[in-house]
Every structure is written in structure tokens, then in C-alpha cells.
C-alpha atoms as a PDB file:
ATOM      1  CA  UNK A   1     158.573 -15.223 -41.033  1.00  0.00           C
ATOM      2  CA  UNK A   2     159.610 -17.688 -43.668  1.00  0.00           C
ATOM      3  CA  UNK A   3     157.647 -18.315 -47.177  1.00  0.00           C
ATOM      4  CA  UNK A   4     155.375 -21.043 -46.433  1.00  0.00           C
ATOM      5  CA  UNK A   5     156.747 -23.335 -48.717  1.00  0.00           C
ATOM      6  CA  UNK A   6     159.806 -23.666 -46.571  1.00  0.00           C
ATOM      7  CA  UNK A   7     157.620 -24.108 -43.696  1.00  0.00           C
ATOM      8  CA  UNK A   8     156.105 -27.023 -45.693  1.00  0.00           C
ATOM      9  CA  UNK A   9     158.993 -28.585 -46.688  1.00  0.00           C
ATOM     10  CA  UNK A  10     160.343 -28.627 -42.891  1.00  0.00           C
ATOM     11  CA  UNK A  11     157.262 -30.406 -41.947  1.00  0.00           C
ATOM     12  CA  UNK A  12     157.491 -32.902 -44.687  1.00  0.00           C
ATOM     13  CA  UNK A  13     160.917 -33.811 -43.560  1.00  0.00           C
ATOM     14  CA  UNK A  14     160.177 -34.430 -40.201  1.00  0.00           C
ATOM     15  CA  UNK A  15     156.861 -36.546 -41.326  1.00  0.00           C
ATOM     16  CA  UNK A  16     158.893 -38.778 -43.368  1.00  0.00           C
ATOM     17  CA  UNK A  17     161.494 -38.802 -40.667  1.00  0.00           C
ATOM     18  CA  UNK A  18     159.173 -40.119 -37.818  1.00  0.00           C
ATOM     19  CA  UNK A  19     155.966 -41.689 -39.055  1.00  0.00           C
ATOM     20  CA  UNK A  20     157.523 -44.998 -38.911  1.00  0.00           C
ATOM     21  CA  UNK A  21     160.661 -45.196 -36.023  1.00  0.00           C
ATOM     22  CA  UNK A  22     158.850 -45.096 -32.491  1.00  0.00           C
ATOM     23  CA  UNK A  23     159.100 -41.699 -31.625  1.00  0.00           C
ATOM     24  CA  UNK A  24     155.558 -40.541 -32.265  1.00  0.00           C
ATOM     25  CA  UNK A  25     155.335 -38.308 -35.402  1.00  0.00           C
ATOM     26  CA  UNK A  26     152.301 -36.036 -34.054  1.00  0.00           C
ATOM     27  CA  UNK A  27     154.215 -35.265 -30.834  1.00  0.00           C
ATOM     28  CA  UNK A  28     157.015 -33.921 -33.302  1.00  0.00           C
ATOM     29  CA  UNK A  29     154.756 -32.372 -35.212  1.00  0.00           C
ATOM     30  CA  UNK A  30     153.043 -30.492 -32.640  1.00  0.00           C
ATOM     31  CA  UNK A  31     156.397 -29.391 -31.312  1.00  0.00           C
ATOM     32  CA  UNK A  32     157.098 -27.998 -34.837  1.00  0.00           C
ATOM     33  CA  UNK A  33     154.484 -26.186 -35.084  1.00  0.00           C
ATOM     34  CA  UNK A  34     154.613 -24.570 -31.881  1.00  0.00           C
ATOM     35  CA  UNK A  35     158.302 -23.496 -31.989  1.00  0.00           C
ATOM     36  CA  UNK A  36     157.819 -22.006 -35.827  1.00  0.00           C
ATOM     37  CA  UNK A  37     154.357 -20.318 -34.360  1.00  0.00           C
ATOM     38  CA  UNK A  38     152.085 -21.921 -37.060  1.00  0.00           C
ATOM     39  CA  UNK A  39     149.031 -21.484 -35.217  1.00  0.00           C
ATOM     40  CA  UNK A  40     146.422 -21.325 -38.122  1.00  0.00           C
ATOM     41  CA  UNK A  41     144.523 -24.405 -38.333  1.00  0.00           C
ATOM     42  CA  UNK A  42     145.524 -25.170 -41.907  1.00  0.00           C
ATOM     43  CA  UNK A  43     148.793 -26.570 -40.455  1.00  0.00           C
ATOM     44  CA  UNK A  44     146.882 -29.184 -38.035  1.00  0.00           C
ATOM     45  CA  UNK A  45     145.106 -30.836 -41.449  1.00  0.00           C
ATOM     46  CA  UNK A  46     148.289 -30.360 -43.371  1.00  0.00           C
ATOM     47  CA  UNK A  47     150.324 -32.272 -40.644  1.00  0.00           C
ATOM     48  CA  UNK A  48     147.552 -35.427 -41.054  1.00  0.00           C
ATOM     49  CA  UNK A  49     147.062 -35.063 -45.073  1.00  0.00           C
ATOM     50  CA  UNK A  50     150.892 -35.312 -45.678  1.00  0.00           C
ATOM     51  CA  UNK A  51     150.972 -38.576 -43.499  1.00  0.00           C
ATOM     52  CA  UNK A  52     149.601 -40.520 -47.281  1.00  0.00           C
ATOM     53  CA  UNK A  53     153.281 -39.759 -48.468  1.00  0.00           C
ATOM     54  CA  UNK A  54     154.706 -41.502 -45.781  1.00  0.00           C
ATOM     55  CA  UNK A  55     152.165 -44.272 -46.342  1.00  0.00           C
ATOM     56  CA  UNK A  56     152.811 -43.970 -49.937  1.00  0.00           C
ATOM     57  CA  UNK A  57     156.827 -45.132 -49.130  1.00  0.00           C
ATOM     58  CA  UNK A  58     155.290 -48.011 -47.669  1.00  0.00           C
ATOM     59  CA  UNK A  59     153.603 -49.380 -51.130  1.00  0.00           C
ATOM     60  CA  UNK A  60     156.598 -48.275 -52.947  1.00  0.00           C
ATOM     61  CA  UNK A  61     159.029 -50.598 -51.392  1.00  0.00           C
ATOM     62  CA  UNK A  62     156.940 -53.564 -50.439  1.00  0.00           C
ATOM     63  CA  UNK A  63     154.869 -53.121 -54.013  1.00  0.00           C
ATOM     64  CA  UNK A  64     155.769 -56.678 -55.029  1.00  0.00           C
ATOM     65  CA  UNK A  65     154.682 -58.534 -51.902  1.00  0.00           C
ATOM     66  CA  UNK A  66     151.365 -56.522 -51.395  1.00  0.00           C
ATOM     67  CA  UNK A  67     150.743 -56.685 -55.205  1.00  0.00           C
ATOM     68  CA  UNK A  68     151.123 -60.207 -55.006  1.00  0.00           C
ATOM     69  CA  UNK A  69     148.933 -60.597 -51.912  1.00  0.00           C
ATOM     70  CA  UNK A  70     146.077 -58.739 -53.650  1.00  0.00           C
ATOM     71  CA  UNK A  71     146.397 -60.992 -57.110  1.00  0.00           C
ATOM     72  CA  UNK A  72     146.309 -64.046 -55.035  1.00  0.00           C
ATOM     73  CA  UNK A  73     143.354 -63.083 -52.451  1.00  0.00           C
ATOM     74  CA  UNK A  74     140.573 -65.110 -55.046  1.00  0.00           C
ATOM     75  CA  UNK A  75     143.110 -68.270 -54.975  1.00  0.00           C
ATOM     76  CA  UNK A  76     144.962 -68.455 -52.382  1.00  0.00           C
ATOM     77  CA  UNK A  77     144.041 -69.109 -48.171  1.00  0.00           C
ATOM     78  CA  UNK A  78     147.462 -67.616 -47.346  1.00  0.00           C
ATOM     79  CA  UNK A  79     146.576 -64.242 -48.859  1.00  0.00           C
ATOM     80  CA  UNK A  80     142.889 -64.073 -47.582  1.00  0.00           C
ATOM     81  CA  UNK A  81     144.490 -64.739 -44.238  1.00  0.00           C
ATOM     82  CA  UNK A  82     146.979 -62.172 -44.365  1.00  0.00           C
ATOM     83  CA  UNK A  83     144.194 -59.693 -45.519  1.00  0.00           C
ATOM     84  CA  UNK A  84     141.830 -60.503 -42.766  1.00  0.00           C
ATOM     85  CA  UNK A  85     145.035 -60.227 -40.134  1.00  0.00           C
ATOM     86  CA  UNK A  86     145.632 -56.128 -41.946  1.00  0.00           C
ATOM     87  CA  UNK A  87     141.538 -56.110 -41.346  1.00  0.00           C
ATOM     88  CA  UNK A  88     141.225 -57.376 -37.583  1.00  0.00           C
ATOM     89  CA  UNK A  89     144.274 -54.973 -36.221  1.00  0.00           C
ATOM     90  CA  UNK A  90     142.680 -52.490 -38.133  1.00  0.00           C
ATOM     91  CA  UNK A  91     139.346 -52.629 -36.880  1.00  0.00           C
ATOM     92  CA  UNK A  92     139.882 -51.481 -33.220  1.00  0.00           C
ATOM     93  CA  UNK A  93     141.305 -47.987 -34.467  1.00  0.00           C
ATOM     94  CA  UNK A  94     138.359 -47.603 -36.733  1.00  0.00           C
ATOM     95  CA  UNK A  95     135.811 -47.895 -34.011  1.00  0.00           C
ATOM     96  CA  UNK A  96     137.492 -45.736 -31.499  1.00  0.00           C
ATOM     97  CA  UNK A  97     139.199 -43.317 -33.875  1.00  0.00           C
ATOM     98  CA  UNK A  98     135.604 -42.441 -35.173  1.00  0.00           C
ATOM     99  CA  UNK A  99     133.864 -42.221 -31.385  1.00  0.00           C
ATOM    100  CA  UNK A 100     137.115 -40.203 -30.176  1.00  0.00           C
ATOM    101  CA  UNK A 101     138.464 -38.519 -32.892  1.00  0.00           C
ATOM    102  CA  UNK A 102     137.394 -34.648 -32.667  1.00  0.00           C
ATOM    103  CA  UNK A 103     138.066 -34.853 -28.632  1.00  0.00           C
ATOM    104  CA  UNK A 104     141.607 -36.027 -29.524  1.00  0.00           C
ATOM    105  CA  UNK A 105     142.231 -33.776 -31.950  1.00  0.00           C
ATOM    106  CA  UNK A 106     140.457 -30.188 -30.858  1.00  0.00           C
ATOM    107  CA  UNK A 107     141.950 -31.581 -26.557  1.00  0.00           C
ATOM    108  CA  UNK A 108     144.799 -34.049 -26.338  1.00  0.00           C
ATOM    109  CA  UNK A 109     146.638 -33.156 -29.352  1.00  0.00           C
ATOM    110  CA  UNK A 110     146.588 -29.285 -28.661  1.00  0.00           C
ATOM    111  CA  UNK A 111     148.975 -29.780 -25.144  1.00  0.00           C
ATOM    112  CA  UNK A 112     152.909 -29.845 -25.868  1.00  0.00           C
ATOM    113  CA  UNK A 113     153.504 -30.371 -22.519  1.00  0.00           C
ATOM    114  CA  UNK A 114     151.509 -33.527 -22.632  1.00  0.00           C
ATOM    115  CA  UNK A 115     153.143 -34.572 -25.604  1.00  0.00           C
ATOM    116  CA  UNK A 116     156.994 -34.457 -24.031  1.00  0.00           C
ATOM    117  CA  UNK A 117     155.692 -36.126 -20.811  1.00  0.00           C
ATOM    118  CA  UNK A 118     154.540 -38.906 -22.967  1.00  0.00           C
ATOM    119  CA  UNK A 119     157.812 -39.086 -25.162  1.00  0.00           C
ATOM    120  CA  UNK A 120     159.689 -39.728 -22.199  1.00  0.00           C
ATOM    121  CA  UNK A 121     157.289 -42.374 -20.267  1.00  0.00           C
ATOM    122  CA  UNK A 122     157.160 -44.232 -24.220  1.00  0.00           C
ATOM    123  CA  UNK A 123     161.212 -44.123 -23.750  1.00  0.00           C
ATOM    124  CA  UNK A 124     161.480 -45.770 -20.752  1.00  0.00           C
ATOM    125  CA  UNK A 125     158.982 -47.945 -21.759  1.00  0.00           C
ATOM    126  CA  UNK A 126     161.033 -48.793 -24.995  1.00  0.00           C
ATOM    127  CA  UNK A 127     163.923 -49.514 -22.889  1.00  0.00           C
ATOM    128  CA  UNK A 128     162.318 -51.762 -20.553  1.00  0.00           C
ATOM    129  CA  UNK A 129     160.569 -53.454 -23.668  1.00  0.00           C
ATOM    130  CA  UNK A 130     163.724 -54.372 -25.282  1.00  0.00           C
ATOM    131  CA  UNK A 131     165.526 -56.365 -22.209  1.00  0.00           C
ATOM    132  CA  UNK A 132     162.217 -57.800 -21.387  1.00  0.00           C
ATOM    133  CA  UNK A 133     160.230 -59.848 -24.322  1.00  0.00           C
ATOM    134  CA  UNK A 134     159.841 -63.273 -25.048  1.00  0.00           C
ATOM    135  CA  UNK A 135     161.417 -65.045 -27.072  1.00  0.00           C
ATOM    136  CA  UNK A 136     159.651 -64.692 -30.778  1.00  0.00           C
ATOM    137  CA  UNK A 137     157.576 -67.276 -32.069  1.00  0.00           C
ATOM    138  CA  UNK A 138     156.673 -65.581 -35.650  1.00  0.00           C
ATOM    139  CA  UNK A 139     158.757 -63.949 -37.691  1.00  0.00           C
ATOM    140  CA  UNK A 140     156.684 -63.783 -41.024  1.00  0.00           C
ATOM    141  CA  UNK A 141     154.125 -60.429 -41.171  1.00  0.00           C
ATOM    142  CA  UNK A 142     152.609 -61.744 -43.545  1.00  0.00           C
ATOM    143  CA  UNK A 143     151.648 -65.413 -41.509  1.00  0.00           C
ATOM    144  CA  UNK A 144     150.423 -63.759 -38.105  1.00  0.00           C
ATOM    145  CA  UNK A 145     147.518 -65.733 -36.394  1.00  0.00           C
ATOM    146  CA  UNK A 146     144.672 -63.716 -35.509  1.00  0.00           C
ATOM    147  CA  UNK A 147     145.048 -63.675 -31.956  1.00  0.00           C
ATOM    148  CA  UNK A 148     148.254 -61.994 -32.748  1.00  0.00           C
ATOM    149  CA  UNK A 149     146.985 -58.806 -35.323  1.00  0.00           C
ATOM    150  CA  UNK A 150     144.050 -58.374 -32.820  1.00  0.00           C
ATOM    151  CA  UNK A 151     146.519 -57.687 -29.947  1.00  0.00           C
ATOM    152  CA  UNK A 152     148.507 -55.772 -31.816  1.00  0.00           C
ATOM    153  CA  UNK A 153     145.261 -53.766 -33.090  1.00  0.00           C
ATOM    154  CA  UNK A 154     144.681 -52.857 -29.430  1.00  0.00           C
ATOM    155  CA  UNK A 155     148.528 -51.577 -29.187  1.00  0.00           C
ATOM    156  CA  UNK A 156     147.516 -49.206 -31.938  1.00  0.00           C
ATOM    157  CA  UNK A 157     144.903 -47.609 -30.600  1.00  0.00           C
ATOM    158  CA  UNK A 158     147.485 -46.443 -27.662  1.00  0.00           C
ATOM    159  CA  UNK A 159     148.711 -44.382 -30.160  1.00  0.00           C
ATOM    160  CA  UNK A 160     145.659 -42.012 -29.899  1.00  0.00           C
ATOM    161  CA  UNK A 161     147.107 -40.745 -26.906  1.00  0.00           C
ATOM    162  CA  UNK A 162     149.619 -37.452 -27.588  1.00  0.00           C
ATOM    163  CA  UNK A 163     152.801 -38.532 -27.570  1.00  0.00           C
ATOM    164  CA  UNK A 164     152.283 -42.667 -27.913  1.00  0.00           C
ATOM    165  CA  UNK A 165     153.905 -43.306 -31.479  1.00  0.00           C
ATOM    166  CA  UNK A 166     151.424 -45.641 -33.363  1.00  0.00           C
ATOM    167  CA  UNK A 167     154.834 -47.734 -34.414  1.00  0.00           C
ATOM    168  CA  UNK A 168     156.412 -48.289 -31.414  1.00  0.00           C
ATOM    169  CA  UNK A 169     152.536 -49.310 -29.764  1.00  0.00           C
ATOM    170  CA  UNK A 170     152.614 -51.833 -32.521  1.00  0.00           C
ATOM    171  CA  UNK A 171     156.049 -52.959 -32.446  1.00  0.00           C
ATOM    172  CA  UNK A 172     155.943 -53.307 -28.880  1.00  0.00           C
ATOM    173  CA  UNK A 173     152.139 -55.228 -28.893  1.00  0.00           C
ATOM    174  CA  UNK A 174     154.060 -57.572 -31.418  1.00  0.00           C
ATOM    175  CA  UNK A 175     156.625 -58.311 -29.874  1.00  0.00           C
ATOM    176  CA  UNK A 176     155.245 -58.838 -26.570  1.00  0.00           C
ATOM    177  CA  UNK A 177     152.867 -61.108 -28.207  1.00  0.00           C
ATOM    178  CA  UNK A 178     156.111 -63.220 -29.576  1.00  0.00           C
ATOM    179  CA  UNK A 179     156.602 -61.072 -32.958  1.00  0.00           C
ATOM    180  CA  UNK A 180     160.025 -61.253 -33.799  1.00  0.00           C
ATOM    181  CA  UNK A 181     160.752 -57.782 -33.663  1.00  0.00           C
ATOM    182  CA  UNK A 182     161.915 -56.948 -37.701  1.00  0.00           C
ATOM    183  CA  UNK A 183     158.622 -58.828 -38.287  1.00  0.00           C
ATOM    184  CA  UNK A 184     156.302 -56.989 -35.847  1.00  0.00           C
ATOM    185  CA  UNK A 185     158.023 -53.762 -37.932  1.00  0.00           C
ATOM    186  CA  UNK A 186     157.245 -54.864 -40.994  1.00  0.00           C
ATOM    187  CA  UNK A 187     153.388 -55.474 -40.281  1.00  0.00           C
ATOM    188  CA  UNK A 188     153.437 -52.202 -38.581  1.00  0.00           C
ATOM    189  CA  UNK A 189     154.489 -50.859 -42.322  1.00  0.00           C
ATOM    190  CA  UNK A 190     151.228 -52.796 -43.719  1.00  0.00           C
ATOM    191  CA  UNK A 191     148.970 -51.671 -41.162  1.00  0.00           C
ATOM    192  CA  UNK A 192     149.594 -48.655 -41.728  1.00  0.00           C
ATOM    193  CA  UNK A 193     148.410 -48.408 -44.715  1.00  0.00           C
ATOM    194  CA  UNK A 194     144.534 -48.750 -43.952  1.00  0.00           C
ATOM    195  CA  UNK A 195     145.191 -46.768 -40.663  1.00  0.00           C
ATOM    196  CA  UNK A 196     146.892 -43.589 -42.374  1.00  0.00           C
ATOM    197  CA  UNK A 197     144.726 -44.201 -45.092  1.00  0.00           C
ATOM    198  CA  UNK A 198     141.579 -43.865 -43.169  1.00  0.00           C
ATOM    199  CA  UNK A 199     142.768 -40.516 -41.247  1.00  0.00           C
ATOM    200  CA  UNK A 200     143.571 -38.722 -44.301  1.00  0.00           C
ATOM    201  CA  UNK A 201     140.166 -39.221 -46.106  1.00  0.00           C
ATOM    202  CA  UNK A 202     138.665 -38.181 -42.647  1.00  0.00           C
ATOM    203  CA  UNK A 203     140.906 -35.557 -42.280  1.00  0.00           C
ATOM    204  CA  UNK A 204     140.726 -34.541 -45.773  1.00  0.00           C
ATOM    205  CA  UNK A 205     136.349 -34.591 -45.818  1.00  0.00           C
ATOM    206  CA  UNK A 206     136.167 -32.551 -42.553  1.00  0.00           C
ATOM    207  CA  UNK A 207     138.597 -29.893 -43.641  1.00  0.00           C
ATOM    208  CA  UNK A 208     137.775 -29.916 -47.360  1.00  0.00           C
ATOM    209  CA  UNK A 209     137.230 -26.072 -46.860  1.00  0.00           C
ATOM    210  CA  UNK A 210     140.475 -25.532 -46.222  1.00  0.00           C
ATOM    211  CA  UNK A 211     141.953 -26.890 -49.199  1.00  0.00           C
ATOM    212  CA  UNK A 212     142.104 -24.319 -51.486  1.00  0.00           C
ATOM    213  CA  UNK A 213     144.280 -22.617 -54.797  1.00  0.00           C
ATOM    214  CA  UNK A 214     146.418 -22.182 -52.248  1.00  0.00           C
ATOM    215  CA  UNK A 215     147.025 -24.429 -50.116  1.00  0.00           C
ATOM    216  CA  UNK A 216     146.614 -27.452 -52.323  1.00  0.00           C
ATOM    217  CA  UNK A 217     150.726 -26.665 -53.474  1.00  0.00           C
ATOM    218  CA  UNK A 218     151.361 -26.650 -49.761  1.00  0.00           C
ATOM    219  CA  UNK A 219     150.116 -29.969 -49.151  1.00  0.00           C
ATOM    220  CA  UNK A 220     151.735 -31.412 -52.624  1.00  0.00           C
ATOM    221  CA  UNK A 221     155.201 -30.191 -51.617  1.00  0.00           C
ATOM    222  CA  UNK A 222     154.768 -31.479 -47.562  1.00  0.00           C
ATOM    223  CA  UNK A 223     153.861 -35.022 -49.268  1.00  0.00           C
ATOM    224  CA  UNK A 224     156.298 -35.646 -51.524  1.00  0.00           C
ATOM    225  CA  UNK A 225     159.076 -34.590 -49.062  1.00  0.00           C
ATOM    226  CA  UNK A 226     157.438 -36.882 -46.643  1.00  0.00           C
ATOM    227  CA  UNK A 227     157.108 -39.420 -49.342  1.00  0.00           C
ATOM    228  CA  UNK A 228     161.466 -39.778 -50.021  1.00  0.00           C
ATOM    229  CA  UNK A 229     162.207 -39.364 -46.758  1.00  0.00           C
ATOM    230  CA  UNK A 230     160.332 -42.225 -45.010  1.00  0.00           C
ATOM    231  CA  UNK A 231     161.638 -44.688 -48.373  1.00  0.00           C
ATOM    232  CA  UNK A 232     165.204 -43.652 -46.737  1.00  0.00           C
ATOM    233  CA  UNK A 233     163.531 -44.164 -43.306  1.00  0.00           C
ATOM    234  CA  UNK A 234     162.209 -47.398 -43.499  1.00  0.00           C
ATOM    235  CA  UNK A 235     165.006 -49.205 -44.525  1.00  0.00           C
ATOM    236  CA  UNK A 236     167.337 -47.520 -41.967  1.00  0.00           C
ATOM    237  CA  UNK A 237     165.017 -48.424 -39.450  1.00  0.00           C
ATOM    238  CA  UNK A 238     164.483 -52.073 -40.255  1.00  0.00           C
ATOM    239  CA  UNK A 239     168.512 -52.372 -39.954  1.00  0.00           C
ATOM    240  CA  UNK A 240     168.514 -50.705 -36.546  1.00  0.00           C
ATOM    241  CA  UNK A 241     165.519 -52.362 -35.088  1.00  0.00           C
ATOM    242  CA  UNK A 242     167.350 -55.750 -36.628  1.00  0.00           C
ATOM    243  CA  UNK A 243     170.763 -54.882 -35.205  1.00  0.00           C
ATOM    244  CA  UNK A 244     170.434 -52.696 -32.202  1.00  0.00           C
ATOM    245  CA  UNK A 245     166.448 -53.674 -31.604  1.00  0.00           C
ATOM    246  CA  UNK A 246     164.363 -50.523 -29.649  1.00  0.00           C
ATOM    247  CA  UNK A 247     166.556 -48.847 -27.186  1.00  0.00           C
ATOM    248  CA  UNK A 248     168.012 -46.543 -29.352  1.00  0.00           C
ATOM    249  CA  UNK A 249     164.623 -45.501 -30.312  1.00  0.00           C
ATOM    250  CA  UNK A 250     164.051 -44.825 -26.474  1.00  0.00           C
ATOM    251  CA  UNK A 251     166.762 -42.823 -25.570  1.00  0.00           C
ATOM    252  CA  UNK A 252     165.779 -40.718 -28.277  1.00  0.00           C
ATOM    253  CA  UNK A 253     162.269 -40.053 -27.106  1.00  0.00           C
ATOM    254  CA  UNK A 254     163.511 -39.254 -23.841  1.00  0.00           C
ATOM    255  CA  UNK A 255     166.425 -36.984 -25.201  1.00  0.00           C
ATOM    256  CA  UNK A 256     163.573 -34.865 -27.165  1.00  0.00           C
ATOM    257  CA  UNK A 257     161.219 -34.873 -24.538  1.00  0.00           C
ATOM    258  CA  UNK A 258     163.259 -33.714 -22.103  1.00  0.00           C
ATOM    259  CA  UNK A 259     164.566 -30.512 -24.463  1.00  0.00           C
ATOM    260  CA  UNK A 260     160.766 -30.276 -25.469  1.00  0.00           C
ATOM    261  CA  UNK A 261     159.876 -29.708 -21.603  1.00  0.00           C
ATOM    262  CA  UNK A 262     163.077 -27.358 -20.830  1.00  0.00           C
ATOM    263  CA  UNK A 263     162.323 -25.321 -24.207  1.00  0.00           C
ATOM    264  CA  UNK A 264     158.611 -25.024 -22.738  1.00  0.00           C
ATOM    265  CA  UNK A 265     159.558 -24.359 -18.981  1.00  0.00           C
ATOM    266  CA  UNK A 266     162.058 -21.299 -20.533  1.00  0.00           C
ATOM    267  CA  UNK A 267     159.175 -19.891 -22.882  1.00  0.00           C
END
């Protein structure tokens, strides 16, 4: 057995590493934890809390926009309108993340076979995705109509599912929606925010015993690993999804999937 720290930090980096590229960061997750046997519960509300670092990357690089979007909200229509699109694709996550969130988390979430099986559906589904969408007719995240965030809203709440990665649901809702596909990233990023945001305090208030002397140093070290990971993340996956757009994304989900299932089947 390793010191937990280690254990933490390994979790951190593969947080920061997948919370935004659409390969579903819980499905890793769960796969981590099974393979390094952390079966105490700790680990499940460690694996959401440290999601806020990843979120944090988020504010960090797009500080000046968002700052700029909040100082303008009193004067400005364009701001209010961008806020209310962040609101509307937020709001169908809210409603079903509170009705369904302890069957998702105590049922779906606790099945690695589940989660593989849906990495490698999402991959093909990535694949077919990227040869198949309109051609874009937005390409500012920050000037969506509502029509748009609302459908993409929907896409998120895929992501409840094991396995679905809440970036790639978006990304995929935008673009089929006529998102250019660097913009429907980039209001995935934003989105985000609220979403994570939300699951942590949850997370955080339902597990509050568990956050101890101890553990406290735990989470700390998990988020900021998460935290300068995803910064290095996020910009590598803007230039892939720019260059290369999703199919590299999707073989990946259905090379990891496919080890996930054969590591299960042997064990």
C-alpha cells in the first residue's frame, strides 16, 4: 500500500487530465480507484470535491472575459444574455441532478463494467459525430441564442450516465446544434463552472463528516494537482479539438474501454 498522499496526488492528475477532453473523468476515476483498491468511501467524495480545481483552471485562464462579463451584467444586454445562456443550460442538470443524484451515485457510478461499455459506445459516437455535423452557424460562446444553451443543457445531463463525459455531451449537443466546435468547447469551460460548482457544495454538505484533520490535506493536495493540470489541459485541448476536431478523443475512449473491460474480464 502506498501513503495516501501519493494516492491523492495520482487522482489529482488524472482529474485535471480528463475533466475537460471527452473522455468522461468519473469513468476514469472509478477505474482508478478500483485498480489501486481504494474502496473506503472517503475516495468517492474526494474524487467529486477535487473536481473545484479543475473548475478553478477554468476562471484562471478565461478571468478577463468572465470578469468582464460580471462588471458589465448592470449595463450591458450582451452580458445579461450571456449570463442567462450559463443559467438556462444549467438549469436542466440542477433539476435532475437533485431528483437523481444519490441513485446515480450509491447504483450507476459503483459498476466499472458499465463505465467501459459506455467509454466505448461515447467513442464511436465521437467518431461518427465528427464526419457528421452541420456546418456551424455560431462561433462566439459567449453570443449563443437560447435555443442553443438549452439544447446543449439537455446534452449535459447525458453525462449523468457512467461513462458519458459531461464535455463531450456538451461539445457534441453544440455542435450538432451548429456550434462551431472550439466554440461549443469553450462554453462547455463556462458551464462548467455552475455545474462543478453545484456538485461540490452538494457533495461537500452530504459528506461533511468525512472531512476531517485528516483528510482535509488529502483533498488540498488532490485539488491543486487537479488545478495545474487541467490549465495545461485546456489549452492542449482547444488546439486539438481546433486542429484535429473529436476523433482523436474517440479512439481514445474506445482504446481505454476496451483495456478497462479485458483488465476486468482477467480479474
Amino acid at each position: 500500500m502506498l501513503p495516501d498522499w501519493i494516492y491523492a496526488v495520482i487522482l489529482g492528475v488524472i482529474e485535471g487530465l480528463t475533466e475537460f477532453i471527452p473522455v468522461s473523468s468519473t469513468g476514469m476515476m472509478l477505474l482508478a480507484k478500483q485498480g489501486m483498491g481504494l474502496t473506503d468511501p472517503f475516495w468517492d467524495t474526494f474524487a467529486v470535491m477535487i473536481q473545484l480545481g479543475a473548475i478553478m483552471a477554468v476562471v484562471v485562464l478565461y478571468f478577463r472575459k468572465l470578469a468582464t462579463q460580471v462588471i458589465r451584467l448592470p449595463t450591458d444586454p450582451d452580458a445579461r444574455r450571456f449570463a442567462l445562456t450559463i443559467i438556462v443550460a444549467f438549469a436542466p442538470s440542477v433539476i435532475l441532478g437533485l431528483l437523481l443524484h444519490d441513485f446515480i451515485k450509491q447504483v450507476l457510478f459503483d459498476s466499472p463494467e458499465i463505465q467501459c461499455v459506455s467509454l466505448i459506445l461515447g467513442g464511436i459516437v465521437l467518431l461518427f459525430i465528427d464526419r457528421l455535423t452541420p456546418a456551424p452557424t455560431s462561433d462566439d460562446p459567449m453570443k449563443l441564442s437560447l435555443k442553443k444553451a438549452l439544447g446543449i443543457g439537455l446534452f449535459q445531463v447525458l453525462a449523468m450516465m457512467p461513462g458519458v463525459s459531461r464535455s463531450g455531451a456538451t461539445i457534441v449537443g453544440g455542435m450538432l446544434m451548429g456550434v462551431e466546435k472550439r466554440a461549443a468547447a469553450e462554453f462547455t469551460f463556462f458551464l462548467a463552472i455552475p455545474t462543478m460548482l453545484g456538485a461540490f457544495v452538494l457533495d461537500a454538505w452530504e459528506s461533511r463528516d468525512q472531512l476531517t484533520a485528516d483528510t482535509l490535506p488529502l483533498v488540498g493536495i488532490g485539488f491543486m494537482v487537479a488545478f495545474l493540470v487541467a490549465i495545461v489541459v485546456i489549452r492542449t485541448m482547444l488546439a486539438v479539438v481546433t486542429s484535429r476536431g473529436l476523433a482523436p478523443f474517440g479512439w481514445l475512449r474506445i482504446a481505454i474501454g476496451g483495456v478497462g473491460l479485458a483488465l476486468l474480464t482477467l480479474t
